[in-house]
Protein backbone atom coordinates (compact mmCIF):
# COMPACT_ATOMS: atom_id res chain seq x y z
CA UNK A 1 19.88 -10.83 1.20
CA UNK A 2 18.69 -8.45 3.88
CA UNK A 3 15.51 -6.69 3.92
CA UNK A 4 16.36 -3.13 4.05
CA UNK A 5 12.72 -0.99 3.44
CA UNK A 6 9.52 -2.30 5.35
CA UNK A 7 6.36 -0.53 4.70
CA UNK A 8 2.25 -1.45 5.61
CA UNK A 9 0.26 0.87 2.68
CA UNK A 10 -3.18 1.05 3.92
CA UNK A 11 -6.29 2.09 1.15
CA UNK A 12 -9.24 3.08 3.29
CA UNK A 13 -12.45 3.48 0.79
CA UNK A 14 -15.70 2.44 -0.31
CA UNK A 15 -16.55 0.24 2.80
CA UNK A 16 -13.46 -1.78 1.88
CA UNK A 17 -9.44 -1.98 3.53
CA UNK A 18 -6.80 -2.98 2.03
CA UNK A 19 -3.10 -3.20 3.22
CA UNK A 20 -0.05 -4.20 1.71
CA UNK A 21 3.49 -4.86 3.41
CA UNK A 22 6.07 -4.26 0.92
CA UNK A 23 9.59 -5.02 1.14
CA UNK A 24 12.34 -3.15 -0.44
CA UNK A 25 9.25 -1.48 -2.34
CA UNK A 26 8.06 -5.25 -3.50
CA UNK A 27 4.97 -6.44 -2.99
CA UNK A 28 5.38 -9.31 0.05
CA UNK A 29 1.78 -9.39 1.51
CA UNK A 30 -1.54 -8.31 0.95
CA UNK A 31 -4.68 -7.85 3.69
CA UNK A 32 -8.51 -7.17 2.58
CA UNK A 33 -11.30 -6.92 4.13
CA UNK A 34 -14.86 -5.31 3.23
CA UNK A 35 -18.50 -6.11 3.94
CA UNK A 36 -18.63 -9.41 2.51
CA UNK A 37 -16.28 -12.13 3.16
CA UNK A 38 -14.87 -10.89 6.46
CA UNK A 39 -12.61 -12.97 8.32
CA UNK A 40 -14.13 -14.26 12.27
CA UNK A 41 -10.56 -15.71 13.09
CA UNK A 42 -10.48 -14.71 16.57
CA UNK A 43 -14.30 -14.42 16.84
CA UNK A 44 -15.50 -16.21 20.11
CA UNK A 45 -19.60 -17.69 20.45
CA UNK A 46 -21.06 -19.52 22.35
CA UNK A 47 -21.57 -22.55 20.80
CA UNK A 48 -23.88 -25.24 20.78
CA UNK A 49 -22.88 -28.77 20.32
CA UNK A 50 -24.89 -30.39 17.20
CA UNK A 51 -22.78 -33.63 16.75
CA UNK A 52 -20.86 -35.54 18.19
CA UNK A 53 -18.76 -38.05 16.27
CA UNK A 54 -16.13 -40.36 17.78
CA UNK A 55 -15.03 -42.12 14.62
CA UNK A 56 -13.52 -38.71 14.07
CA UNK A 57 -12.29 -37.15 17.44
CA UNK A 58 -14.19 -34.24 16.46
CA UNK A 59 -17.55 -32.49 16.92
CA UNK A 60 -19.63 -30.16 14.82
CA UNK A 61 -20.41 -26.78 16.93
CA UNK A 62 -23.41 -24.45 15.36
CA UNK A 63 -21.90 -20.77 16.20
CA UNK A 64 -24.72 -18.83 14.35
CA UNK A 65 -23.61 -18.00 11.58
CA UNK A 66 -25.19 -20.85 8.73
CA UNK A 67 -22.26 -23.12 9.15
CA UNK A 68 -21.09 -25.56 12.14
CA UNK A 69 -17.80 -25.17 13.20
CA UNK A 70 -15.74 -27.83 13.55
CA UNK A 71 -14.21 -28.86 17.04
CA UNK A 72 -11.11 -31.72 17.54
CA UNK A 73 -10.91 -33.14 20.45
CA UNK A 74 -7.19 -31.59 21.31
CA UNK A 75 -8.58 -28.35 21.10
CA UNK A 76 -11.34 -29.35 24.17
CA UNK A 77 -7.90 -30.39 26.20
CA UNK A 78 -6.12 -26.91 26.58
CA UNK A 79 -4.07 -28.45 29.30
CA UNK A 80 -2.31 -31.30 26.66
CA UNK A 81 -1.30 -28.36 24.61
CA UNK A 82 0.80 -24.92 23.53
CA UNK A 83 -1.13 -22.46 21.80
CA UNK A 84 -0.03 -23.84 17.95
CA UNK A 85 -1.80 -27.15 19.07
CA UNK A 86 1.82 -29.13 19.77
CA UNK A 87 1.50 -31.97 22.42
CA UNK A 88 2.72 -31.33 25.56
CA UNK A 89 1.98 -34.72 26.51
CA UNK A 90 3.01 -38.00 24.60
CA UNK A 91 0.81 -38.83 21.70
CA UNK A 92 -0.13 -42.37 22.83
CA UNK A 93 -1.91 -40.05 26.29
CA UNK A 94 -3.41 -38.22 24.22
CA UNK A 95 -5.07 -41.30 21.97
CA UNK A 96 -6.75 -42.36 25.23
CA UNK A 97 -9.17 -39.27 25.69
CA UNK A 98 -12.51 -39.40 23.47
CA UNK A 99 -14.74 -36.66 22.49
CA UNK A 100 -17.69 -38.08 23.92
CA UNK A 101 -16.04 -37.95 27.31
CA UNK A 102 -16.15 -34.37 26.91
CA UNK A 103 -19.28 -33.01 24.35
CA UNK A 104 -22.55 -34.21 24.08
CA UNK A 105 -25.23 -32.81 21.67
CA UNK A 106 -26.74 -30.06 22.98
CA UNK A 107 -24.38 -28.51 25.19
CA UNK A 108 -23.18 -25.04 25.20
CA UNK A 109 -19.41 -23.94 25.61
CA UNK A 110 -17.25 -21.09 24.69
CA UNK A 111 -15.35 -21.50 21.31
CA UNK A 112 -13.04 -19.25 19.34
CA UNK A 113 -12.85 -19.31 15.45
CA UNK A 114 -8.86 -20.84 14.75
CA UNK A 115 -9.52 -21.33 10.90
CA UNK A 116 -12.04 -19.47 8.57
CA UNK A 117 -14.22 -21.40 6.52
CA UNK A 118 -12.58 -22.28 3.21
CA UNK A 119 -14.77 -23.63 0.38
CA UNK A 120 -17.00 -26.39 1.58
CA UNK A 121 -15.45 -26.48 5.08
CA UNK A 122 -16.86 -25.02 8.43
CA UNK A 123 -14.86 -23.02 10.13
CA UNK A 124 -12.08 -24.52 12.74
CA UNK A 125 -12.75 -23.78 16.14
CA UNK A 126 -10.99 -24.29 19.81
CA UNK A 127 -11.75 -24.21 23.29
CA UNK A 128 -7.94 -22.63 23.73
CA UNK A 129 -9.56 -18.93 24.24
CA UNK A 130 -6.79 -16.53 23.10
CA UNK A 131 -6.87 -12.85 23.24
CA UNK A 132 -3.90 -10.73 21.76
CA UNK A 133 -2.54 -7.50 22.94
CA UNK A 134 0.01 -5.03 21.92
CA UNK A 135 2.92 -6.88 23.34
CA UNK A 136 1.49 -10.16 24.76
CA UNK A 137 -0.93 -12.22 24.21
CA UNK A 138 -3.45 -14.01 27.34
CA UNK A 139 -4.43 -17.56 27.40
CA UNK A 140 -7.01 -17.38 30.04
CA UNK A 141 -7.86 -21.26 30.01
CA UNK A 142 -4.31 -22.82 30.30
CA UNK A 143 -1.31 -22.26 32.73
CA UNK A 144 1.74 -21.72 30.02
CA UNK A 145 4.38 -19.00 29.28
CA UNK A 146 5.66 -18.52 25.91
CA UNK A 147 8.02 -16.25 23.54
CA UNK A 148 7.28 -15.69 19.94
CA UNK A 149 9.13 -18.52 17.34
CA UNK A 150 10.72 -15.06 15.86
CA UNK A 151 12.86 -13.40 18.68
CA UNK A 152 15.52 -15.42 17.88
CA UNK A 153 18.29 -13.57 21.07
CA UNK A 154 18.71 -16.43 23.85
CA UNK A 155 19.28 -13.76 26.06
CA UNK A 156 16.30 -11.64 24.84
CA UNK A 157 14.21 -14.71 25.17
CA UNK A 158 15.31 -15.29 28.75
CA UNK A 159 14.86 -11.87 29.84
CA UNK A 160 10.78 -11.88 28.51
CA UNK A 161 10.35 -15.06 30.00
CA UNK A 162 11.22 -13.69 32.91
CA UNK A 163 8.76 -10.82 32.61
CA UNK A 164 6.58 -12.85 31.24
CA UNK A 165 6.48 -14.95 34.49
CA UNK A 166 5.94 -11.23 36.34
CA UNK A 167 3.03 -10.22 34.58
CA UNK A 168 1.30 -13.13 34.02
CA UNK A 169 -2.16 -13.52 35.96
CA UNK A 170 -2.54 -16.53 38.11
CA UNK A 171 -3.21 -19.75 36.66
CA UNK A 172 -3.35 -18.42 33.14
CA UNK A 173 -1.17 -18.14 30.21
CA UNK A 174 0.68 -15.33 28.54
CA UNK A 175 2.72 -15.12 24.76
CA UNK A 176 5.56 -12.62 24.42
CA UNK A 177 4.66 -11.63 20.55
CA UNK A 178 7.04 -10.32 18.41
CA UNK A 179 6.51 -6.89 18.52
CA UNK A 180 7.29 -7.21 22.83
CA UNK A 181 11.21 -7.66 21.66
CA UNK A 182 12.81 -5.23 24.04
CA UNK A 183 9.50 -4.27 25.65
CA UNK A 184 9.44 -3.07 29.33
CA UNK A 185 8.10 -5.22 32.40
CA UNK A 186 5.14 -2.21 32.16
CA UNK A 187 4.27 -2.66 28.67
CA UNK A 188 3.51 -6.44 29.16
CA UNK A 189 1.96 -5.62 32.62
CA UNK A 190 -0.34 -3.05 31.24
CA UNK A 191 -1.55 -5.63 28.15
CA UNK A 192 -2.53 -8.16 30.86
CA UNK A 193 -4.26 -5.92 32.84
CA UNK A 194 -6.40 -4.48 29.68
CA UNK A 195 -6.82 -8.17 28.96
CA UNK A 196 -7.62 -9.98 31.98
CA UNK A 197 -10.63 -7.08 32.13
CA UNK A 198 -11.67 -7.78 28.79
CA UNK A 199 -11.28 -11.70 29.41
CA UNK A 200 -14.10 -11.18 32.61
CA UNK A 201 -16.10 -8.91 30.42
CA UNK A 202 -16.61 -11.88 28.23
CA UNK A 203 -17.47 -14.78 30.71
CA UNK A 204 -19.92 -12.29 32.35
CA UNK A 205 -21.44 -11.87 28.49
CA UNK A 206 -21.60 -15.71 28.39
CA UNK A 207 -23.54 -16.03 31.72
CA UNK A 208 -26.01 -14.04 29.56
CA UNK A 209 -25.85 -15.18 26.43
CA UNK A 210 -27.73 -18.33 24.68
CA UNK A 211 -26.38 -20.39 22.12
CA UNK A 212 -25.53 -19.87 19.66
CA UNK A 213 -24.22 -16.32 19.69
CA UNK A 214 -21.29 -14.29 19.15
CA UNK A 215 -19.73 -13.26 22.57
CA UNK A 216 -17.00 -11.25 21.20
CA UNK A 217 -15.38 -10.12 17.76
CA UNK A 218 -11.94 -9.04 16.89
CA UNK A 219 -10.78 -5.92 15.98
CA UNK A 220 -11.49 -4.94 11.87
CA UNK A 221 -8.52 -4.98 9.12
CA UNK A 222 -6.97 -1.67 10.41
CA UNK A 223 -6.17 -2.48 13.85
CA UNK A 224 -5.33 -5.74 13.60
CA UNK A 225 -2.66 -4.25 11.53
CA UNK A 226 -1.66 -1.63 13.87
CA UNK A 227 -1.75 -3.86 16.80
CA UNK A 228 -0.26 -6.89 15.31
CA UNK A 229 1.92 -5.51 12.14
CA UNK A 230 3.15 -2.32 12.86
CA UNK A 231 6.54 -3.25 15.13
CA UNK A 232 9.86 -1.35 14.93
CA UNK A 233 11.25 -3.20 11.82
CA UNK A 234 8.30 -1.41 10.13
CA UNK A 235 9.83 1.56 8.48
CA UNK A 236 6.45 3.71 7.55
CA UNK A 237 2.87 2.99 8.28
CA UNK A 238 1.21 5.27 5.11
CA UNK A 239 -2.64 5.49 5.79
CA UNK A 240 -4.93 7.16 3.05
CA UNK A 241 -7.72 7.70 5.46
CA UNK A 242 -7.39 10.91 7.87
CA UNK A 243 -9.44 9.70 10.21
CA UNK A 244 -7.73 6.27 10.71
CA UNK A 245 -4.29 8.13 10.62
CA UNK A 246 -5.37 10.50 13.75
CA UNK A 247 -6.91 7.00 15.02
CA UNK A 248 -3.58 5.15 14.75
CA UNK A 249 -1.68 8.40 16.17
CA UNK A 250 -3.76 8.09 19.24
CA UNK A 251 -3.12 4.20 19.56
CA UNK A 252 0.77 4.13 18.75
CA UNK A 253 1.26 7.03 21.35
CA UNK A 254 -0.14 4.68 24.35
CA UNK A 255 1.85 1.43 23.34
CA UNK A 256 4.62 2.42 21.29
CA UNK A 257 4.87 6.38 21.04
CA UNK A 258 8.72 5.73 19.48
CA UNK A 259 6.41 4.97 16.25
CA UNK A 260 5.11 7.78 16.10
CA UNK A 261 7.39 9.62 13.97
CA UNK A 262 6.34 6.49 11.08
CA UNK A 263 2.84 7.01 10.71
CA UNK A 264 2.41 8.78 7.45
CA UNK A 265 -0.82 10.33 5.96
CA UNK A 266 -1.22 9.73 1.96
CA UNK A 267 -2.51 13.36 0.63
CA UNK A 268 -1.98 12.96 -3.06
CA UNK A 269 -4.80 13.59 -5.66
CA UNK A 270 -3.63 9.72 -6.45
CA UNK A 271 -5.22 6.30 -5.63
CA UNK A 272 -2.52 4.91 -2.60
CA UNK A 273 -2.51 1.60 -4.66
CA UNK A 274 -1.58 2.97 -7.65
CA UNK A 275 0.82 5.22 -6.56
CA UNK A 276 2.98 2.36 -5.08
CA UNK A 277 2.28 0.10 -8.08
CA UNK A 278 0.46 -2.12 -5.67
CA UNK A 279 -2.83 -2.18 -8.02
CA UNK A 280 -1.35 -3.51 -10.84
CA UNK A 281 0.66 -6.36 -9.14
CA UNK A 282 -2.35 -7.67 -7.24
CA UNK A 283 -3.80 -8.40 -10.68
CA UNK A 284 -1.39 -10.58 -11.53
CA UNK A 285 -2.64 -12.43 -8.35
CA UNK A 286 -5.21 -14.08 -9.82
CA UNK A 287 -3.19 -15.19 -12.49
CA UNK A 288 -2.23 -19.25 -12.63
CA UNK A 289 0.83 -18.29 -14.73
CA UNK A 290 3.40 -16.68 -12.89
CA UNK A 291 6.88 -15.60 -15.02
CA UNK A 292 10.01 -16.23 -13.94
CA UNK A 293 13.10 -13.16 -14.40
CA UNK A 294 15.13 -16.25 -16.60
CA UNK A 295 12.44 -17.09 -18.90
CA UNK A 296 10.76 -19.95 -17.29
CA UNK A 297 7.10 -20.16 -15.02
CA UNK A 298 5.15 -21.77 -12.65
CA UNK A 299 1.74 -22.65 -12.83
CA UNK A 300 -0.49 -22.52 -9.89
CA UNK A 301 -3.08 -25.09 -9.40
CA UNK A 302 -5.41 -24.38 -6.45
CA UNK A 303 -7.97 -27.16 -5.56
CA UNK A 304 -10.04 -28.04 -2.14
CA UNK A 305 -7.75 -30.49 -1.12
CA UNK A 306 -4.07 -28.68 -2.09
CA UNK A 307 -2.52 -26.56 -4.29
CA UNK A 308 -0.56 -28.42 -7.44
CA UNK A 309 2.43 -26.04 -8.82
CA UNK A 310 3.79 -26.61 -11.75
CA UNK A 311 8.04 -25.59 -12.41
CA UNK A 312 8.49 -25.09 -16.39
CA UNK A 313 11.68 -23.63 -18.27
CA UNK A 314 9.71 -21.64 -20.92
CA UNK A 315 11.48 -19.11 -22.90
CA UNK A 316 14.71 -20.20 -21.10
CA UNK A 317 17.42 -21.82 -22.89
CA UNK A 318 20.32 -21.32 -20.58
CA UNK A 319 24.09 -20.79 -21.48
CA UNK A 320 26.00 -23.59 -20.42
CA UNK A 321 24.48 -26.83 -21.06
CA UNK A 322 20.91 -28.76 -19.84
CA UNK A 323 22.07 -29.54 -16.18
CA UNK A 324 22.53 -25.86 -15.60
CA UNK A 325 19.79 -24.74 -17.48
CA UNK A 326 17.37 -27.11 -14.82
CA UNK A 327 19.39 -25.76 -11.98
CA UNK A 328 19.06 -22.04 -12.14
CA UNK A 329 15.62 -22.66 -13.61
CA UNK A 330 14.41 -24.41 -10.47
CA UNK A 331 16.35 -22.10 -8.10
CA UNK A 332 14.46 -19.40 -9.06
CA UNK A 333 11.13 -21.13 -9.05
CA UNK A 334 11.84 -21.91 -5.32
CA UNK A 335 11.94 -18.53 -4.41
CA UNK A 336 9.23 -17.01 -6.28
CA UNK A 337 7.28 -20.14 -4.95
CA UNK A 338 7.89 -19.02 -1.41
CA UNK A 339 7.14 -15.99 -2.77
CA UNK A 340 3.70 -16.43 -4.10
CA UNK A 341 2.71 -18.88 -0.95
CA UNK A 342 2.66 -15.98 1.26
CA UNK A 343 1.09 -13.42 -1.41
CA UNK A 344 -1.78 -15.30 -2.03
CA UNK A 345 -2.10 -16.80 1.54
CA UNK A 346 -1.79 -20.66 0.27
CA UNK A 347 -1.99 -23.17 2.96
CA UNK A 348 -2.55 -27.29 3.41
CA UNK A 349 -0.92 -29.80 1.48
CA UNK A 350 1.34 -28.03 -1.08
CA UNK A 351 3.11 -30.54 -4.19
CA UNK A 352 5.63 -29.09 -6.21
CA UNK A 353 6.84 -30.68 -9.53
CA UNK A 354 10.34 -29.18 -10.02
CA UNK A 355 11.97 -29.79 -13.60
CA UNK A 356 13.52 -33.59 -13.09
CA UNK A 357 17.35 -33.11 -11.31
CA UNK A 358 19.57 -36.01 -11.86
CA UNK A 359 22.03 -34.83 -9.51
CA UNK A 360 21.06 -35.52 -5.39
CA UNK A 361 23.31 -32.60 -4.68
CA UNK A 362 21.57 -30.50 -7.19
CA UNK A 363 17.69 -31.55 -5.40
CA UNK A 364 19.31 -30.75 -2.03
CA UNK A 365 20.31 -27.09 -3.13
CA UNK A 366 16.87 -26.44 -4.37
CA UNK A 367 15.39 -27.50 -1.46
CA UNK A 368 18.28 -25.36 0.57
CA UNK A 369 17.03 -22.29 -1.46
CA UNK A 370 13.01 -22.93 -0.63
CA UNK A 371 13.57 -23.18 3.06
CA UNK A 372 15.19 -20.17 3.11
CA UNK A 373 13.41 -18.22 0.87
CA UNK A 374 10.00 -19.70 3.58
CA UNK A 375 11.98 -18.32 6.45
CA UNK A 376 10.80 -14.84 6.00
CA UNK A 377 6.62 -15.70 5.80
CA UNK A 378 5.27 -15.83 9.22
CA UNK A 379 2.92 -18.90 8.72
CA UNK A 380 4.64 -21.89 9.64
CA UNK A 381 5.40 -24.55 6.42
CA UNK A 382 7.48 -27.64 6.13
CA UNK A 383 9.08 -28.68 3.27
CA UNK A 384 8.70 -32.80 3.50
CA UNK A 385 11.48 -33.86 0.78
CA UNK A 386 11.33 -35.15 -2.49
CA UNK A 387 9.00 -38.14 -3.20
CA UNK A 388 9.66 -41.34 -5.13
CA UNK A 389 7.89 -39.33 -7.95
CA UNK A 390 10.37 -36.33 -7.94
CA UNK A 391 7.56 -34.59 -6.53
CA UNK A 392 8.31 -31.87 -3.24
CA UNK A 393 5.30 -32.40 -0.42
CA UNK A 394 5.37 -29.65 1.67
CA UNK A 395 2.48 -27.86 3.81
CA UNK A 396 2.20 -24.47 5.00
CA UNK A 397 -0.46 -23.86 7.84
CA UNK A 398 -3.95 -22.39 6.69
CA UNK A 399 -6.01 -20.20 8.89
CA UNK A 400 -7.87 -17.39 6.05
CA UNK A 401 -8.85 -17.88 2.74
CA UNK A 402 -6.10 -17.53 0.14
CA UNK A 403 -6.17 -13.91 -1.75
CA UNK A 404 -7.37 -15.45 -4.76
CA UNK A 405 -10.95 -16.49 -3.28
CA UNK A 406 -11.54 -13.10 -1.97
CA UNK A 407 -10.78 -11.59 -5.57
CA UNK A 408 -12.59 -13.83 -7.55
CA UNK A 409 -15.91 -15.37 -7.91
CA UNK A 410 -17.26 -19.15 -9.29
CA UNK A 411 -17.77 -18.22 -13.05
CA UNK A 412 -21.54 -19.16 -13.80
CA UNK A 413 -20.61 -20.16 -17.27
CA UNK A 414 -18.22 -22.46 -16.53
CA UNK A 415 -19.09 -22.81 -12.81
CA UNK A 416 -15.42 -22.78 -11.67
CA UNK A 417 -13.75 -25.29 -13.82
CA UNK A 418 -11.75 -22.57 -15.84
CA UNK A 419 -13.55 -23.65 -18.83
CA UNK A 420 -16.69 -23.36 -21.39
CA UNK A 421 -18.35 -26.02 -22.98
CA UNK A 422 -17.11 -26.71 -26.61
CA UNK A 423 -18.74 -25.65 -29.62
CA UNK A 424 -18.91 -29.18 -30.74
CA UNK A 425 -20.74 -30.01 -27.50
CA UNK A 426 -22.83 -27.18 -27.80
CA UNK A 427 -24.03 -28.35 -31.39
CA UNK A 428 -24.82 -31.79 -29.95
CA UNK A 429 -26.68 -30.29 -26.79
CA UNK A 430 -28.74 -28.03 -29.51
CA UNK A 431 -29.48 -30.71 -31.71
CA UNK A 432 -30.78 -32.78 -28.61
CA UNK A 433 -33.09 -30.18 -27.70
CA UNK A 434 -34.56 -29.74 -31.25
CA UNK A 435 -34.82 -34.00 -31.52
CA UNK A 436 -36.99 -33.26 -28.36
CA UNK A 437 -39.51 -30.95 -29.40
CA UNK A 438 -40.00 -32.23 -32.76
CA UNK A 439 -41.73 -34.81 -30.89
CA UNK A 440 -44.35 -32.86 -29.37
CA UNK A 441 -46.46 -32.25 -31.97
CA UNK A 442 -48.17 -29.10 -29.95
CA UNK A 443 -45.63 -27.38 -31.17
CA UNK A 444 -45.54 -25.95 -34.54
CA UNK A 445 -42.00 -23.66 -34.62
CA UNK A 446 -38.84 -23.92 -33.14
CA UNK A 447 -36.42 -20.61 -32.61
CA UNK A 448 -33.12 -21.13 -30.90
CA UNK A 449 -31.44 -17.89 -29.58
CA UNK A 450 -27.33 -18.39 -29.77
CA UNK A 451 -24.46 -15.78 -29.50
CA UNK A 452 -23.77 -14.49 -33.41
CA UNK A 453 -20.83 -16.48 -34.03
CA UNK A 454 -22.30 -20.04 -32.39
CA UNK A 455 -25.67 -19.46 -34.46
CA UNK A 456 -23.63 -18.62 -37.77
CA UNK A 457 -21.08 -21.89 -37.33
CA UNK A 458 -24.02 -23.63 -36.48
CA UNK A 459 -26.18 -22.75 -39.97
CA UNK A 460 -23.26 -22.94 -41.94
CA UNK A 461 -22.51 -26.44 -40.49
CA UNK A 462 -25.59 -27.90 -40.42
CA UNK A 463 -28.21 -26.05 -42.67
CA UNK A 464 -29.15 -29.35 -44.51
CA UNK A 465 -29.95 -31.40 -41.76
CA UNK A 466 -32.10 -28.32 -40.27
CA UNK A 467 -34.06 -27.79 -43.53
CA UNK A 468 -34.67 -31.90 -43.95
CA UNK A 469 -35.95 -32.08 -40.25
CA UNK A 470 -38.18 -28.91 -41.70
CA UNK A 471 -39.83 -30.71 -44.05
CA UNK A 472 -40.10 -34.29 -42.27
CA UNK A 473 -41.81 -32.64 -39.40
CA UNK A 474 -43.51 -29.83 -41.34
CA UNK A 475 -42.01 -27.36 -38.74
CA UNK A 476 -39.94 -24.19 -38.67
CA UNK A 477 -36.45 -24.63 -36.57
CA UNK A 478 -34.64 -21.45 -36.83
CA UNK A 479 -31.55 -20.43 -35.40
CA UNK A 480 -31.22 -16.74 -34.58
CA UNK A 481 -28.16 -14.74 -33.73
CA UNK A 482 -29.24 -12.55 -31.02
CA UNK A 483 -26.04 -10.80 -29.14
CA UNK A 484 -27.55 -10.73 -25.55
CA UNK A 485 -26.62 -14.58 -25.58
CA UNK A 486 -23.80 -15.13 -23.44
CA UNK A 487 -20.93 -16.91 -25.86
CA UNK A 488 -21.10 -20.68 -26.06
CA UNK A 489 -24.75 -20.82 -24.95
CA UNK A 490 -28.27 -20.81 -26.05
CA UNK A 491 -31.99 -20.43 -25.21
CA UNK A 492 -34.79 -22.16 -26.84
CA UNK A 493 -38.27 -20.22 -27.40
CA UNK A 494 -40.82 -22.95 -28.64
């Protein structure tokens, strides 16, 4: 079904921006950024190469910010490839060239950030310098002309190709994005120009500059979004912030002034969020449980290495008979899985455990409905197939952190693993502690400090064995209910 209402809500406040795209007033993406945890995707330093190692095609790049990069050996070959990384040249040519040939430790180049850090990982970085316009998008390091995967007109496509080959500078590259559909030979010619002057700007920086050191940073939350979101299938740009509405006013009338008439500014006495119902659906992000309309869920599983989701019927009993029941039940959990993949940003290696299908024909529409329901997120995935396990492999490319590690932090109770020690183990862990001191005979009371319920299970569970060690030892062991104890721990005063 067709899209029919676009919209980019923007929530400018308290150091913090937030935008959502919403589609037919749904919640379809979601954008943050504050003073922590900022993305430096796009970011280019000049780096300094720590390590080389040749086991792994790959090097380790210090960038200055606490955390090597890491550095493939493709992405020091920008002639062997297209800006997503595909081989322009067979694979087997590409085996032959070894990062050694190219980095040693020590030596400073000019990187760009391609992946943010995620978890334990450094960030991803590439020698394939990109810098994005309005309408285009310069590769100043490789000779290459290319049109956006999502103007899907042949004769469109031609046409910017052709401009594209017009306005590109000599012996560099140039992108037609998405937003250039329809664009004039000036627009594109007016990017490159702003571009190319920015692109000398930097390498005179880097003459400059010692590693490692940022060179140059990309544009915050907001303009990304203006530059890179805010197209003509955008129906309103809403913007809660005067200043940054006047800011995108003066921006939209240089590249696109038919947008003009979009750009809205929120007024209300009402948080933006709320007013769209945007607040309350983003706290459902963080949520592994996600409902189904039928009756059934999915459970999402995020670790390091992928992202486990789980296809149940729930509440669902269907009409007809089992076979149906599976069918619409997994249907629907395709879409919403699409759905939530490009809500919370999930990329890598992706396994999906559908309710078991006995019918091939019935596996194949499933699949049907997840490709299509993938079509409309602009990260690129590919659904794999169904394994020998009935599991789906699919993997869906990763470049930011996904939405839930910006909204949450490690718990430092349960440090992450989603749960709390059990009172059992607790008991055991307290006991072991009073075993301890009741050998040190410097020591002539014990008082154990435990949330009111654990101290009042514990006494009622185990007052006999407390007062016998009492009188063995000739010692007082008390346990004391004191309220300032987080639940299911405990501190011991000797």
């Amino acid at each position: 079904m067709a899209i029919n209402i676009k919209e980019i809500i923007v929530d400018i406040s308290f150091g913090q921006t937030r935008a959502a795209l919403l589609e037919d007033h749904e919640l379809a993406e979601i954008y943050m950024e504050g003073q922590e945890g900022q993305s430096i995707v796009g970011n280019i330093y000049k780096g300094l190469v720590e390590n080389v190692l040749p086991g792994m095609g790959a090097a380790f790049v210090d960038i200055g910010t606490g955390k090597n990069a890491f550095l493939y050996v493709k992405d020091v070959l920008p002639n062997l490839f297209n800006i997503d990384g595909e081989a322009l040249a067979e694979q087997d040519k590409i085996k032959e060239y070894e990062i050694g040939d190219y980095l040693k430790p020590g030596q400073e180049l000019l990187v760009q950030i391609a992946k943010d850090p995620i978890d334990s990982k450094g960030a991803r970085a590439t020698t394939h310098i990109t810098l994005p316009g309005r309408f285009g998008v310069l590769m100043p390091t490789v000779d290459y002309i290319g049109i956006s995967r999502r103007i899907e007109n042949e004769s469109e496509r031609s046409r910017l190709k052709e401009l594209a080959a017009r306005a590109k500078p000599e012996g560099m590259g140039v992108i037609v994005r998405t937003a250039g559909e329809g664009c004039r030979l000036s627009d594109l010619e007016s990017d490159m120009e702003f571009l190319t002057r920015l692109w000398e700007d930097i390498k005179q920086k880097t003459m400059k500059t010692s590693a490692p050191k940022i060179i140059h940073k990309d544009m915050s939350l907001f303009f990304r979004i203006v530059r890179d979101m805010f197209t003509k299938d955008i129906d309103k740009l809403i913007i809660n912030n005067k200043e940054y509405y006047e800011k995108a006013l003066e921006i939209i009338s240089m590249t696109s002034p038919a947008l003009k008439p979009r750009i809205e500014y929120f007024s209300r006495y009402y948080e933006i969020f709320d007013y769209y119902d945007i607040e309350e659906k983003l706290e459902k992000l963080i949520s592994k449980k996600v409902w189904l309309k039928c009756g059934g869920y999915i459970v999402i599983d995020q670790t390091e290495a992928l992202t486990v989701i789980d296809v149940n019927t729930g509440k669902y009993v269907g009409s007809k008979d089992l076979t149906d029941t599976v069918l619409k039940t997994n249907i629907e959990a395709a879409k919403e899985i699409a759905k939530q993949l490009r809500l919370r940003d999930i990329g890598g290696i992706i396994i999906i455990d559908f309710i078991d299908m006995n019918d091939s024909n019935h596996e194949d529409m499933v699949l049907e409905v997840l490709r299509n329901a993938l079509k409309k997120d602009k990260s690129r995935s590919n659904v794999l197939g169904i394994t020998n396990l009935g599991l789906v492999e699919m993997t869906r490319k990763k470049v930011v952190q996904p939405k839930t590690n910006i909204m949450q932090s490690a718990c430092p109770h349960c440090l992450g693993t989603g749960k709390v020690l059990s009172k059992q183990t607790i008991f055991k862990k307290i006991e072991t502690e009073i075993s301890r001191i009741l050998f040190n005979k410097s020591y002539r009371k014990v008082e154990i400090l435990a949330a009111p319920e654990l101290a009042e299970e514990f006494n009622n569970a185990y007052s006999e064995e407390i007062e016998a060690l009492c009188r063995k030892h000739d010692k007082s062991i008390r346990i004391i209910p004191d309220s300032s104890i987080p639940e299911n721990e405990f501190k011991i005063i000797k």
